[in-house]
N, C-alpha and C. Protein backbone atom coordinates (compact mmCIF):
# COMPACT_ATOMS: atom_id res chain seq x y z
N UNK A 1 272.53 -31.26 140.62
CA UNK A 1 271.63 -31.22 141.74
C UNK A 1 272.41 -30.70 142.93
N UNK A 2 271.65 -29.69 143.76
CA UNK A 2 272.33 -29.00 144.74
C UNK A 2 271.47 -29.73 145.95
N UNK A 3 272.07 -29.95 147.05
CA UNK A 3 271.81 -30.80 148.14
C UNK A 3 272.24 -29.44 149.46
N UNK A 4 271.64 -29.59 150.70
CA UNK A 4 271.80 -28.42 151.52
C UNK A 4 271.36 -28.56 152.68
N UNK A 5 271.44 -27.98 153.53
CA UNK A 5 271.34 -28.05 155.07
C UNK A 5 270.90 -26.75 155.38
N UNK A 6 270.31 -25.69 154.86
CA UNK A 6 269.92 -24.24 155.11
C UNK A 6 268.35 -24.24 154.58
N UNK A 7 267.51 -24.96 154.32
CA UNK A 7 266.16 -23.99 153.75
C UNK A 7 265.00 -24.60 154.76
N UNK A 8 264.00 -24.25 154.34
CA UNK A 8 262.97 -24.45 155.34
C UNK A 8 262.57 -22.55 155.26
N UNK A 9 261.27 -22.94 155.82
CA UNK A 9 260.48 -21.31 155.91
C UNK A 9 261.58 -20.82 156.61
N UNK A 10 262.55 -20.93 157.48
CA UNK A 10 263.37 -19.76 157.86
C UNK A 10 264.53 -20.13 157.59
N UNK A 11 264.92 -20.68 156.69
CA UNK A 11 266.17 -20.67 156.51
C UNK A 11 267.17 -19.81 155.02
N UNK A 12 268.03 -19.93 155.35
CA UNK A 12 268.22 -18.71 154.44
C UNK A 12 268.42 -19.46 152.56
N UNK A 13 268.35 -20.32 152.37
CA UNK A 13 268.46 -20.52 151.40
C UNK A 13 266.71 -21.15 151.01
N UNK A 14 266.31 -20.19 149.95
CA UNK A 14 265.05 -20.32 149.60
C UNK A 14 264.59 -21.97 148.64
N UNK A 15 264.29 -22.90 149.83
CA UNK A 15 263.80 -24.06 148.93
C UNK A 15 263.29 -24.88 150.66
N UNK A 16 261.67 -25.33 150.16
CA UNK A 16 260.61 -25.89 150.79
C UNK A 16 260.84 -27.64 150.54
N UNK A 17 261.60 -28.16 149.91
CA UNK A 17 261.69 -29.67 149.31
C UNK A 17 262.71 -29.82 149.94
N UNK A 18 262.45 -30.90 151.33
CA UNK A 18 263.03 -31.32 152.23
C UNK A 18 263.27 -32.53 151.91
N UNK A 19 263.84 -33.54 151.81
CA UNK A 19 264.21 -35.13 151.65
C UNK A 19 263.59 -35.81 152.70
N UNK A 20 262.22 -36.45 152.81
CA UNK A 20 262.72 -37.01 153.87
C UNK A 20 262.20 -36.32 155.19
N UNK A 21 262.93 -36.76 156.27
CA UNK A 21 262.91 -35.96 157.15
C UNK A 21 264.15 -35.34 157.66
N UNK A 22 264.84 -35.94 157.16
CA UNK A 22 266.68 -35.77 156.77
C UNK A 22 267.30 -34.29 157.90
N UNK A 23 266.39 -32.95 157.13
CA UNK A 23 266.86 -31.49 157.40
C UNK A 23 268.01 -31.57 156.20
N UNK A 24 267.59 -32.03 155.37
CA UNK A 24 268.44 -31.74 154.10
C UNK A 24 267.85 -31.70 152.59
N UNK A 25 268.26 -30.04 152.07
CA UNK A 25 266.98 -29.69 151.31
C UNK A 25 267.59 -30.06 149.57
N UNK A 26 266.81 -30.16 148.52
CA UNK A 26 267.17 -30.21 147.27
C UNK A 26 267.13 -28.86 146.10
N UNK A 27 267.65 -28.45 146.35
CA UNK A 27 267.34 -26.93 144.96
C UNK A 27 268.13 -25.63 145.77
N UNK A 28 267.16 -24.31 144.93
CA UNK A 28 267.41 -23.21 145.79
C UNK A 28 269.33 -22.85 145.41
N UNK A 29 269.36 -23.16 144.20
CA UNK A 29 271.12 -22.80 143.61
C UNK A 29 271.10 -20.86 143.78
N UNK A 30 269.81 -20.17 143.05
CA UNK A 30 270.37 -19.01 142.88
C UNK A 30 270.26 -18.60 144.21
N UNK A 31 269.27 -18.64 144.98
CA UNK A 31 268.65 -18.15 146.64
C UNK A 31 270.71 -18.47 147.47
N UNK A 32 270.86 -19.83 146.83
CA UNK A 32 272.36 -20.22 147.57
C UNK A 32 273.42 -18.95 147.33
N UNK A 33 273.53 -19.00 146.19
CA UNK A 33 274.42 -18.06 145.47
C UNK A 33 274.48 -16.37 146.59
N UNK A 34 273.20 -16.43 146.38
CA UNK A 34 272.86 -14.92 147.28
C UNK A 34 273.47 -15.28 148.72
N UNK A 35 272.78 -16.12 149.16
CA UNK A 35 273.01 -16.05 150.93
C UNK A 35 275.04 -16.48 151.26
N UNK A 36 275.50 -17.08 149.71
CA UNK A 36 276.95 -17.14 150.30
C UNK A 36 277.81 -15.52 149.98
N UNK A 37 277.09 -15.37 148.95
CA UNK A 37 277.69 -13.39 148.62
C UNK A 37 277.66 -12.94 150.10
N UNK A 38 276.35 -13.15 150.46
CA UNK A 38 276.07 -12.26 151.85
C UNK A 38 276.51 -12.74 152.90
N UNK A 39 276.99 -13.62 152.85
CA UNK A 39 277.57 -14.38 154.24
C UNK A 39 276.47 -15.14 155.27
N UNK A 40 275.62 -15.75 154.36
CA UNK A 40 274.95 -15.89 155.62
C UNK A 40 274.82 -17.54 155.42
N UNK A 41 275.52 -18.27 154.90
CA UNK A 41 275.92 -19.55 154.86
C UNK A 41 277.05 -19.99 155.11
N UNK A 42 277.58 -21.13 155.38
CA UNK A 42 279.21 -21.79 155.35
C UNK A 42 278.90 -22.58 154.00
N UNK A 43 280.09 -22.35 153.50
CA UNK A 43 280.41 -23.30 151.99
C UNK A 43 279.52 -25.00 152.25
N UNK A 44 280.30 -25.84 153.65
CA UNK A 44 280.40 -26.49 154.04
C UNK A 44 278.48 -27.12 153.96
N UNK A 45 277.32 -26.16 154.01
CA UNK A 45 275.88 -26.75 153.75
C UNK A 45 275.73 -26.93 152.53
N UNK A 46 276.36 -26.95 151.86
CA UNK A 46 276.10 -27.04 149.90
C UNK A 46 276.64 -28.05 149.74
N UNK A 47 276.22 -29.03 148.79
CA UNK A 47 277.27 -29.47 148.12
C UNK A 47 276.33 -30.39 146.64
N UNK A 48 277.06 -30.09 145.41
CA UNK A 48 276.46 -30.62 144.15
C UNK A 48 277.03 -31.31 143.78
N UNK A 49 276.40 -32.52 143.22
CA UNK A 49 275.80 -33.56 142.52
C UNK A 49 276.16 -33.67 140.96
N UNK A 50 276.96 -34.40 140.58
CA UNK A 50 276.66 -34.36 139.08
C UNK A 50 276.06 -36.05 138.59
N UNK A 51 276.12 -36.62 137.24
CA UNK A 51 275.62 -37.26 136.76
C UNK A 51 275.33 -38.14 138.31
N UNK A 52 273.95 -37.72 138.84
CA UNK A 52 273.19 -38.45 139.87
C UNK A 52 272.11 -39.20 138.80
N UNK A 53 271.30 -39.97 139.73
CA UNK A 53 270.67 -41.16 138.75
C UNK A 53 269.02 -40.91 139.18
N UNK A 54 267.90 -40.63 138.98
CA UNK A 54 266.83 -40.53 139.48
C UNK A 54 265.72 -41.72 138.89
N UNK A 55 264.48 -42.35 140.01
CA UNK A 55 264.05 -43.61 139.76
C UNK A 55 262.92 -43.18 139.62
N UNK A 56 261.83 -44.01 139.03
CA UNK A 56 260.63 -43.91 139.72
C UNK A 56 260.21 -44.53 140.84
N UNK A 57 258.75 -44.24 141.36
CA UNK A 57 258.88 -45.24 142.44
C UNK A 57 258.68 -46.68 142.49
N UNK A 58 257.94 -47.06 141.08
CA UNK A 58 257.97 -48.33 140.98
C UNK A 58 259.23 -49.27 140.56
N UNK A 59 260.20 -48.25 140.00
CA UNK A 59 261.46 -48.45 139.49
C UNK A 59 261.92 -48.90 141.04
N UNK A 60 261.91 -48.25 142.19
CA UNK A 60 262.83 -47.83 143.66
C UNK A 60 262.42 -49.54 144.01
N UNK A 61 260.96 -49.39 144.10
CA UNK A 61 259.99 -50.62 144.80
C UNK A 61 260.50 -51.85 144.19
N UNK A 62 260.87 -52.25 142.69
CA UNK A 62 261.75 -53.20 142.41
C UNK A 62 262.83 -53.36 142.92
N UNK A 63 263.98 -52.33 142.91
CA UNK A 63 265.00 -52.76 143.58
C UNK A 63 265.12 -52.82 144.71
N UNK A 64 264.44 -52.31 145.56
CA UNK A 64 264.76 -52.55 147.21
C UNK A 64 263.91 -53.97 147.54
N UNK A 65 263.09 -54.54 146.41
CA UNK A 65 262.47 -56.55 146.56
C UNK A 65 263.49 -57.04 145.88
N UNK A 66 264.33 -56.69 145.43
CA UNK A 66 264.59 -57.86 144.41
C UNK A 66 266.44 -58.08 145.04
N UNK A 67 266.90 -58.93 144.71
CA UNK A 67 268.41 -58.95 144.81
C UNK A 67 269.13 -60.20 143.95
N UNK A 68 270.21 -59.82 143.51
CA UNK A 68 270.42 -60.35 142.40
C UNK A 68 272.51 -60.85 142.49
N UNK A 69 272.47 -61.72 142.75
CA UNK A 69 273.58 -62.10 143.61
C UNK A 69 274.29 -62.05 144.55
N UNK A 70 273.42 -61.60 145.67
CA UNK A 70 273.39 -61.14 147.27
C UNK A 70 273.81 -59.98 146.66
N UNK A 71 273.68 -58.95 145.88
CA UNK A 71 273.57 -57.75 145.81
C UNK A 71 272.45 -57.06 146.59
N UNK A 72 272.15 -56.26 147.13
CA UNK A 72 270.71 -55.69 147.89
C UNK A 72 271.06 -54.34 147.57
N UNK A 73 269.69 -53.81 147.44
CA UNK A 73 269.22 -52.42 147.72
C UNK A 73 269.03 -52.06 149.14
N UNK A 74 269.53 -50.76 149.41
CA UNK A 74 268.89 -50.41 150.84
C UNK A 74 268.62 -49.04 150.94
N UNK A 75 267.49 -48.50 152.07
CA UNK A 75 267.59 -47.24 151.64
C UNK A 75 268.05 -46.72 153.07
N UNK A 76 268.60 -45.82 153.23
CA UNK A 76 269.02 -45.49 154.74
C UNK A 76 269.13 -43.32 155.02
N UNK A 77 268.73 -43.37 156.31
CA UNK A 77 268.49 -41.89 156.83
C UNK A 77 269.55 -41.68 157.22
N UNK A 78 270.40 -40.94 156.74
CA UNK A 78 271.54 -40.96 157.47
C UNK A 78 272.13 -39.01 157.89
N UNK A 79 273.03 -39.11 158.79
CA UNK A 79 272.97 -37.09 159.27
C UNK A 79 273.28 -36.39 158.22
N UNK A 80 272.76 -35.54 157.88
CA UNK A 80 273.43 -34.20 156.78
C UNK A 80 274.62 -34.98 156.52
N UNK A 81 275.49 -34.58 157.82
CA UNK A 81 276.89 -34.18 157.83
C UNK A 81 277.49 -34.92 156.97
N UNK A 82 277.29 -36.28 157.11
CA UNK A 82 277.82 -37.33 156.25
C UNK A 82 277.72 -36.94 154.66
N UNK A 83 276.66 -36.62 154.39
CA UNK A 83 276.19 -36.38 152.86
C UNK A 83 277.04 -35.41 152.64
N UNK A 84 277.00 -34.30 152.85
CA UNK A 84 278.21 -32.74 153.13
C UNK A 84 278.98 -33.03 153.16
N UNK A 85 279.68 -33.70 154.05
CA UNK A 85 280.81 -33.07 154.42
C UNK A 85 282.21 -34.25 153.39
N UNK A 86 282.49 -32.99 152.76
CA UNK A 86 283.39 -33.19 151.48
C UNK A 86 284.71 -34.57 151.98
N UNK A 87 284.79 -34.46 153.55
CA UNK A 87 286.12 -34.83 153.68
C UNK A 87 285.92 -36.41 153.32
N UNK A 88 284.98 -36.86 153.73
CA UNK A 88 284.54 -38.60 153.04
C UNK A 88 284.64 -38.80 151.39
N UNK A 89 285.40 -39.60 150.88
CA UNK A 89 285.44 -40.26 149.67
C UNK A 89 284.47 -41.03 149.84
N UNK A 90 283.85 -41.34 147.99
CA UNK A 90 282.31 -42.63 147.99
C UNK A 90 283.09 -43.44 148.73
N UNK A 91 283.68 -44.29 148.55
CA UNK A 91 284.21 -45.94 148.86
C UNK A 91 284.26 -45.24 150.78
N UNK A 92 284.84 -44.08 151.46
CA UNK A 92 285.14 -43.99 152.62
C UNK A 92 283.75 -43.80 153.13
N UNK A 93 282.70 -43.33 153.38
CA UNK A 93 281.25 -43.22 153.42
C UNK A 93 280.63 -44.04 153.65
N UNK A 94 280.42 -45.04 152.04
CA UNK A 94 280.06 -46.37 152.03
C UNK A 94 280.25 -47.44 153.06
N UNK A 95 281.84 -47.20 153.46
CA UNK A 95 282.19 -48.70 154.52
C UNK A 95 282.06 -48.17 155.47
N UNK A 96 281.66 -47.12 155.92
CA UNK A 96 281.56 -46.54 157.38
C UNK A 96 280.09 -46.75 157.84
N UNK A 97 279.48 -46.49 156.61
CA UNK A 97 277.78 -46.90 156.53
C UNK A 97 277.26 -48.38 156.66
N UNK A 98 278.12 -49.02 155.86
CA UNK A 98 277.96 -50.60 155.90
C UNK A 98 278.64 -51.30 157.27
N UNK A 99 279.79 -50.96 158.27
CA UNK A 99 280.00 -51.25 159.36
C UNK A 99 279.10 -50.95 160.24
């Protein structure tokens, strides 16, 4: 899964599936491919995903009720940048999010 900060009707990487209200789009790999040949992206708006986990929504709606040894679900909006930007490790992200 490719994650991004470039599409929207004018943006240069061709994909309409916005997250959210985020400004951070899902798809649009070959449209990507093109606009970094051509220069008309920074590396830095991309970034992919591997073994990611996808729910349904009744699947989501259980875990964000339920908690199971003060474990909790949460769901949170948080800037592009954070999601992008490569220089955060999971565990460094996470506690910056949870502080």
């Amino acid at each position: 899964m490719m994650l991004h900060s470039a599409g929207g009707p004018d943006g240069p990487i061709q994909s309409e599936s916005m997250l959210g209200m985020s400004g951070m789009y899902e798809g649009g790999i070959v449209s990507a491919m093109e606009a970094a040949n051509a220069g008309k992206i920074e590396p830095g708006r991309c970034k992919f995903f591997f073994s990611h986990m996808e729910f349904t929504e009744k699947e989501l709606d259980n875990m964000f009720a339920g908690s199971d040894e003060g474990d909790v679900w949460m769901s949170l909006e948080i800037p592009t940048e954070y999601v992008l930007d490569s220089d955060y490790s999971r565990g460094q992200l996470w506690s910056k999010l949870r502080n």
